[in-house]
C-alpha atoms as a PDB file:
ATOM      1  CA  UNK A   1     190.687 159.376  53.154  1.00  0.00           C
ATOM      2  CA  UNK A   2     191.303 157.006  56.323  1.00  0.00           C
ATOM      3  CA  UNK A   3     193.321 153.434  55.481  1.00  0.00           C
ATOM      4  CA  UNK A   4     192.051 150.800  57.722  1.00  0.00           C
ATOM      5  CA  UNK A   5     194.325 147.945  59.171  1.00  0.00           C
ATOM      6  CA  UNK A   6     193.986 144.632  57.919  1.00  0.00           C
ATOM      7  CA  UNK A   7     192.391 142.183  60.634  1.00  0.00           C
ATOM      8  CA  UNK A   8     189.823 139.484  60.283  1.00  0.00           C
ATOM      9  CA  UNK A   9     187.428 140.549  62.775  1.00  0.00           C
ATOM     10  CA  UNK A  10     188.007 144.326  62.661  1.00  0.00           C
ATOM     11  CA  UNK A  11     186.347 147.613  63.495  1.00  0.00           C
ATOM     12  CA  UNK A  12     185.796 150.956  62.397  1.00  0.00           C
ATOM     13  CA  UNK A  13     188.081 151.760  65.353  1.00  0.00           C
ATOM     14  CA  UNK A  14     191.279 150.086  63.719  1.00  0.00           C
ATOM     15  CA  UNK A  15     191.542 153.156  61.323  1.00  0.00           C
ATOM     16  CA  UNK A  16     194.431 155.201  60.499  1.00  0.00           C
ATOM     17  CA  UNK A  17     194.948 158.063  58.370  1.00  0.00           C
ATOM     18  CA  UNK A  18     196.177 157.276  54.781  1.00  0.00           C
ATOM     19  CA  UNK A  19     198.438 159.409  52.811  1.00  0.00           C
ATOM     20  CA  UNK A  20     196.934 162.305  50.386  1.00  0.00           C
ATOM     21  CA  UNK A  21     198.884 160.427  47.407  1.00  0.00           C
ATOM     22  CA  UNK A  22     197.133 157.459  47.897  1.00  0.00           C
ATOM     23  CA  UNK A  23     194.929 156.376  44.508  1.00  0.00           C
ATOM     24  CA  UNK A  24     191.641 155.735  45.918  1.00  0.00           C
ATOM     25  CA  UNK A  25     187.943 154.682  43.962  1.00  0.00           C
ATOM     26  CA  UNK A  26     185.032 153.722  45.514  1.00  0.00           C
ATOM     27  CA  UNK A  27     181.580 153.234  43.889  1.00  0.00           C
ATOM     28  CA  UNK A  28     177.946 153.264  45.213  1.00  0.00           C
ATOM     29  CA  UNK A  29     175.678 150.391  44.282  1.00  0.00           C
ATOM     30  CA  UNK A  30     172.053 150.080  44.463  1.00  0.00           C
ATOM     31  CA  UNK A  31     170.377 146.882  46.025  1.00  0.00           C
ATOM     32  CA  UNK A  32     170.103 144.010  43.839  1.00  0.00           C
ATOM     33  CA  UNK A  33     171.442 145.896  40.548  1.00  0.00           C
ATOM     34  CA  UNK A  34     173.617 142.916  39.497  1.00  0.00           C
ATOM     35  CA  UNK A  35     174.487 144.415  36.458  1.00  0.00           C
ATOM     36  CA  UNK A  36     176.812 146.584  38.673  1.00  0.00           C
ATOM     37  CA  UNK A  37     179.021 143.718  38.784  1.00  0.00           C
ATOM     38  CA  UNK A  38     180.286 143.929  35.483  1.00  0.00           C
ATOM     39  CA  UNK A  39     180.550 148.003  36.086  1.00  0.00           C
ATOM     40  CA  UNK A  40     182.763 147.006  38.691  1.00  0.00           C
ATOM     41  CA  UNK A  41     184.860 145.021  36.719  1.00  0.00           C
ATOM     42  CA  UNK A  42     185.779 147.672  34.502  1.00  0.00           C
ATOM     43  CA  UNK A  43     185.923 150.113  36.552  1.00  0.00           C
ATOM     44  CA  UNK A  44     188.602 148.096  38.310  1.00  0.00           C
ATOM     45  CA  UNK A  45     190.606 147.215  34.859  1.00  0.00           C
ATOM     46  CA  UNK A  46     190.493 150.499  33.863  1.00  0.00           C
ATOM     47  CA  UNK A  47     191.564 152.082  37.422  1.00  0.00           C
ATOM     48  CA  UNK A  48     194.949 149.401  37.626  1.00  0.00           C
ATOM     49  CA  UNK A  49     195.564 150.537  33.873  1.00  0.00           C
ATOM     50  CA  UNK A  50     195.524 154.224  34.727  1.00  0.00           C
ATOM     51  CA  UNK A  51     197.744 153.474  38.010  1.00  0.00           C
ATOM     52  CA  UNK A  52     200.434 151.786  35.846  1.00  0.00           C
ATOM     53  CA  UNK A  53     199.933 148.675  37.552  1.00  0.00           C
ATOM     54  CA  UNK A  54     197.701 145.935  35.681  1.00  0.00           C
ATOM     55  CA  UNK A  55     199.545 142.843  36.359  1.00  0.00           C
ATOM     56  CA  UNK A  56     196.928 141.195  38.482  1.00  0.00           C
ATOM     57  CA  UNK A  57     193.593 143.008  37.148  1.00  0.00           C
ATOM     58  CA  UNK A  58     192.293 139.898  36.433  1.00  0.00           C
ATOM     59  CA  UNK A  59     192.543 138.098  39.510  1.00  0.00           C
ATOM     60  CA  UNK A  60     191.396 141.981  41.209  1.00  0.00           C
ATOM     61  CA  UNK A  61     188.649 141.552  38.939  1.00  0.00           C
ATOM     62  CA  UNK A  62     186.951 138.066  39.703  1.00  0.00           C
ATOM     63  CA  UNK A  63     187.286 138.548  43.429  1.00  0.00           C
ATOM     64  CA  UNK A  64     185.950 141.837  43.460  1.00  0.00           C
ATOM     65  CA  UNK A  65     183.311 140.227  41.549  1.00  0.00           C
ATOM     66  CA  UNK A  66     182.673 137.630  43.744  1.00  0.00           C
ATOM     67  CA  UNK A  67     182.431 139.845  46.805  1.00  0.00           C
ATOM     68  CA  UNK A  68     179.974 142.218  45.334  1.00  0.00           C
ATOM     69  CA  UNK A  69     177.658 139.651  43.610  1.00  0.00           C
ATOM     70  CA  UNK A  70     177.559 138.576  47.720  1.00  0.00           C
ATOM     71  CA  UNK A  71     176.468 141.798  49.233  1.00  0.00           C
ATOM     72  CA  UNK A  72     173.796 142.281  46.369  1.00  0.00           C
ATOM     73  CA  UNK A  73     172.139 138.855  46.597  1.00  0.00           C
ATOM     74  CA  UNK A  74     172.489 138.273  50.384  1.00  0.00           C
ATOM     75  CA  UNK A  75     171.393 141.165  51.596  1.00  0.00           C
ATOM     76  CA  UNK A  76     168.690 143.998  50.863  1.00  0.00           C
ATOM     77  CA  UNK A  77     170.361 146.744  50.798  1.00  0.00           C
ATOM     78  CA  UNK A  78     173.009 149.114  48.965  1.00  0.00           C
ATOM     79  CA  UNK A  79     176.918 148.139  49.070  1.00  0.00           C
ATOM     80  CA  UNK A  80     179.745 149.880  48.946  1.00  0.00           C
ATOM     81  CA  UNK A  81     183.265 148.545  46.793  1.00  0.00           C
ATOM     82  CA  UNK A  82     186.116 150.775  46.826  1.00  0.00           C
ATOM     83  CA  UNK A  83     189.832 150.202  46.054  1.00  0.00           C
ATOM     84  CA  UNK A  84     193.007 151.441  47.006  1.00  0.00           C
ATOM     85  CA  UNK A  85     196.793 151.535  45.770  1.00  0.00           C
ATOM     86  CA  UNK A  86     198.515 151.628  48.584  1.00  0.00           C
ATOM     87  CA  UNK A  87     203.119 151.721  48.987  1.00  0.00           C
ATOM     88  CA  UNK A  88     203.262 152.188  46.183  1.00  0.00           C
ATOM     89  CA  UNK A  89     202.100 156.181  44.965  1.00  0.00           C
ATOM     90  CA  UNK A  90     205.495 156.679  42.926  1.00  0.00           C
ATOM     91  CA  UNK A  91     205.505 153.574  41.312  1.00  0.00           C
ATOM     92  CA  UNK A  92     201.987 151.582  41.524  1.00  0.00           C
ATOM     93  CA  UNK A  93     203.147 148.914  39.963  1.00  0.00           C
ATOM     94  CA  UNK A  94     205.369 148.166  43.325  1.00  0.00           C
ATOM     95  CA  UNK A  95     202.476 148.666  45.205  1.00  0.00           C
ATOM     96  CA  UNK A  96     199.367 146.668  46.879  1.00  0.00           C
ATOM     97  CA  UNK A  97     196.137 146.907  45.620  1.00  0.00           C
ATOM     98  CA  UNK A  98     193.022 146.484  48.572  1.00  0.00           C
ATOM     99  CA  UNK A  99     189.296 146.094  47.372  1.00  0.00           C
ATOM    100  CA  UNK A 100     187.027 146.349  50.207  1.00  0.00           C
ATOM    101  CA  UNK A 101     182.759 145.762  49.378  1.00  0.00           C
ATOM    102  CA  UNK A 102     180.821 146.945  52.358  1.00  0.00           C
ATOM    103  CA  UNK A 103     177.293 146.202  53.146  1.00  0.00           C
ATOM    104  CA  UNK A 104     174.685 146.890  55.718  1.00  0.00           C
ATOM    105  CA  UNK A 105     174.121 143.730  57.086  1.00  0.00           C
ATOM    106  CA  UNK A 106     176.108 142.616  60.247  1.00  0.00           C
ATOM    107  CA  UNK A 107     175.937 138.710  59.500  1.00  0.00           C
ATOM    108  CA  UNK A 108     179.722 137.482  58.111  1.00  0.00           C
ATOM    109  CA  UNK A 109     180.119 135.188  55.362  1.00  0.00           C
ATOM    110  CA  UNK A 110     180.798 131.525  55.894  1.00  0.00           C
ATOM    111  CA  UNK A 111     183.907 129.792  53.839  1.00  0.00           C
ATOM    112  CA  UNK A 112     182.811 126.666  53.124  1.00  0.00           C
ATOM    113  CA  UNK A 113     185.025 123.984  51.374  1.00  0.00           C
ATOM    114  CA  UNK A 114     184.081 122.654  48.319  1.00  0.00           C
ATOM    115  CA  UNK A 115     184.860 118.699  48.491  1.00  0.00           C
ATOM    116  CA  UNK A 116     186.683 117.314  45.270  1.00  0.00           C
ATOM    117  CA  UNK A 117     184.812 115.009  43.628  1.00  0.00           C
ATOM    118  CA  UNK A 118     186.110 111.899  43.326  1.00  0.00           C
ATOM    119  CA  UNK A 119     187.919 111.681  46.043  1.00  0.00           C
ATOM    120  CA  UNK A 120     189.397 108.457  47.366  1.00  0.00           C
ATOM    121  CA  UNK A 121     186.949 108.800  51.263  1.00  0.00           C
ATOM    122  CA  UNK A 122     183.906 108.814  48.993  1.00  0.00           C
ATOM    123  CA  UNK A 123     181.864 111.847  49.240  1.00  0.00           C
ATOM    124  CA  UNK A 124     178.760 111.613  51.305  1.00  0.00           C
ATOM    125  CA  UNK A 125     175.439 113.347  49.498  1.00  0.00           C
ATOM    126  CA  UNK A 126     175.684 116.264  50.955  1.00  0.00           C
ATOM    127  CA  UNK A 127     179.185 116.361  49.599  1.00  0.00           C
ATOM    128  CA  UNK A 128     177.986 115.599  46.234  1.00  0.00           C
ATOM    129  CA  UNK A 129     175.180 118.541  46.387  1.00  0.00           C
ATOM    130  CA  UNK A 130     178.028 120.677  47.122  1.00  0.00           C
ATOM    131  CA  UNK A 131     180.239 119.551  44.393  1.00  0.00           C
ATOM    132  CA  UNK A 132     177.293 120.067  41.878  1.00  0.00           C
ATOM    133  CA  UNK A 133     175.900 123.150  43.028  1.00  0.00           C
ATOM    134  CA  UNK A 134     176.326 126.186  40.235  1.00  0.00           C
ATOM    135  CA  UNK A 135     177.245 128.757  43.259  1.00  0.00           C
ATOM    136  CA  UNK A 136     178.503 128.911  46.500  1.00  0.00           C
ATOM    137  CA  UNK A 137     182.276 129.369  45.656  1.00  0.00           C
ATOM    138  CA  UNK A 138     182.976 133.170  46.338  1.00  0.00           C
ATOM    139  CA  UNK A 139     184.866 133.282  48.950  1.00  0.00           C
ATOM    140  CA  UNK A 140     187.003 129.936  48.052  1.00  0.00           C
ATOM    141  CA  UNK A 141     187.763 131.738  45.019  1.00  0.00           C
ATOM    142  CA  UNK A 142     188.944 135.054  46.986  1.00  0.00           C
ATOM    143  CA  UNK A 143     190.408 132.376  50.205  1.00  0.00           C
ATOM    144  CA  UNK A 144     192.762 130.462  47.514  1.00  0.00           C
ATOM    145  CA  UNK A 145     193.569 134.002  45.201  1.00  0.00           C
ATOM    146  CA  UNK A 146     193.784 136.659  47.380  1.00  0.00           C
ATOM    147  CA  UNK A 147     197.185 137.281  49.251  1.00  0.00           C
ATOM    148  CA  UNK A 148     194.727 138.107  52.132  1.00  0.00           C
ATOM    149  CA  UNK A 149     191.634 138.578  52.789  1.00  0.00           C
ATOM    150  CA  UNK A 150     189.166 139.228  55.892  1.00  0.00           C
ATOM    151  CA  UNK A 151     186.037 140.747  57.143  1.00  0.00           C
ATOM    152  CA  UNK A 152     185.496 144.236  59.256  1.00  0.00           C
ATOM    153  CA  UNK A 153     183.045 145.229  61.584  1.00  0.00           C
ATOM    154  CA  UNK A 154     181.311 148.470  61.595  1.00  0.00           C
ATOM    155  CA  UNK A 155     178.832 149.838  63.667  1.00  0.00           C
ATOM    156  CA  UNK A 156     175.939 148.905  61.119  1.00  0.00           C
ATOM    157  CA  UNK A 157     177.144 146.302  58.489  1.00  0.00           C
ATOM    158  CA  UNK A 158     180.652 144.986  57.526  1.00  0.00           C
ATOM    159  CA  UNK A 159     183.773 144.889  54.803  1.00  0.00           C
ATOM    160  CA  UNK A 160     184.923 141.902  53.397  1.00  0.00           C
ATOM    161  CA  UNK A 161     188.406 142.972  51.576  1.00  0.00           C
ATOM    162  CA  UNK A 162     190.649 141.397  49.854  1.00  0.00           C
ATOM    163  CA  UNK A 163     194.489 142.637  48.881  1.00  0.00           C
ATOM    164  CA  UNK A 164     196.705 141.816  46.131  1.00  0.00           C
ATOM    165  CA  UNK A 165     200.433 143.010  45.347  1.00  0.00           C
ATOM    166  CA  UNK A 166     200.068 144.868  42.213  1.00  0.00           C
ATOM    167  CA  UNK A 167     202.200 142.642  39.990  1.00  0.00           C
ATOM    168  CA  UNK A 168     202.015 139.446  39.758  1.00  0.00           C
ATOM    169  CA  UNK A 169     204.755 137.692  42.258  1.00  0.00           C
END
């Protein structure tokens, strides 16, 4: 099992080797099977449960939601989500939980704000298409949640990962 080091823009080459003790999952999904998402989602709760450390499995949850439901509708092909305890092997709740979705395609997300409505400037209309539109919000979600988050490079496709400390802070 390799851990890889947390950096926006990434490679496979900023690997290093991860402890044996390490509680790692990692799940397959087929393209377009959105009803993985929900599989994820409780395969995630159930994981932090069993590693003593469920303090922020519902945060974990809806941004490992979030990036999967992105690598199944933007792109054609299969993902990958896995997740990892890591510091924290003798007591997980002390430790730092890292959910990484990989998928084939090289392109890398976009954050895009999402205006307030109402503001005092006035939004312009594409503002207010923004502000009504039912998706789009992923990765504000996992930008304002996460404790950090980033993408990763491979040779064919890329991460986008997100990590959490176990517990609430």
């Amino acid at each position: 099992m390799r851990r890889r080091t947390a950096h926006w823009a990434g490679t496979d080459e900023d690997e290093k080797d991860a402890g044996p003790s390490e509680p790692y999952w990692e799940r397959r999904l087929r393209p377009k099977d959105l009803a993985a998402v929900a599989e994820v989602r409780a395969g995630l709760r159930e994981l932090l449960a069993r590693w003593g450390a469920p303090g922020r499995a519902r945060t974990a949850e809806l941004l490992a939601s979030e990036l999967v439901t992105n690598a199944l509708v933007h792109t054609d092909g299969a993902a990958v989500v896995s997740a990892r305890l890591t510091g924290g092997a003798a007591a997980p709740a002390k430790g730092r939980l890292r959910v990484e979705v990989r998928d084939f395609l090289s392109r890398h997300p976009t954050l895009r704000p999402v205006p307030a409505a109402g503001c005092d400037s006035g939004p312009g209309p594409a503002d207010e298409a923004r502000i009504a539109a039912t998706s789009g919000r992923g990765l504000v979600l996992v930008h304002a949640l996460a404790d950090v988050w980033g993408v990763r490079t491979h040779a064919v496709g890329k991460s986008v990962w997100f990590e959490l400390d176990a517990q609430e802070p």
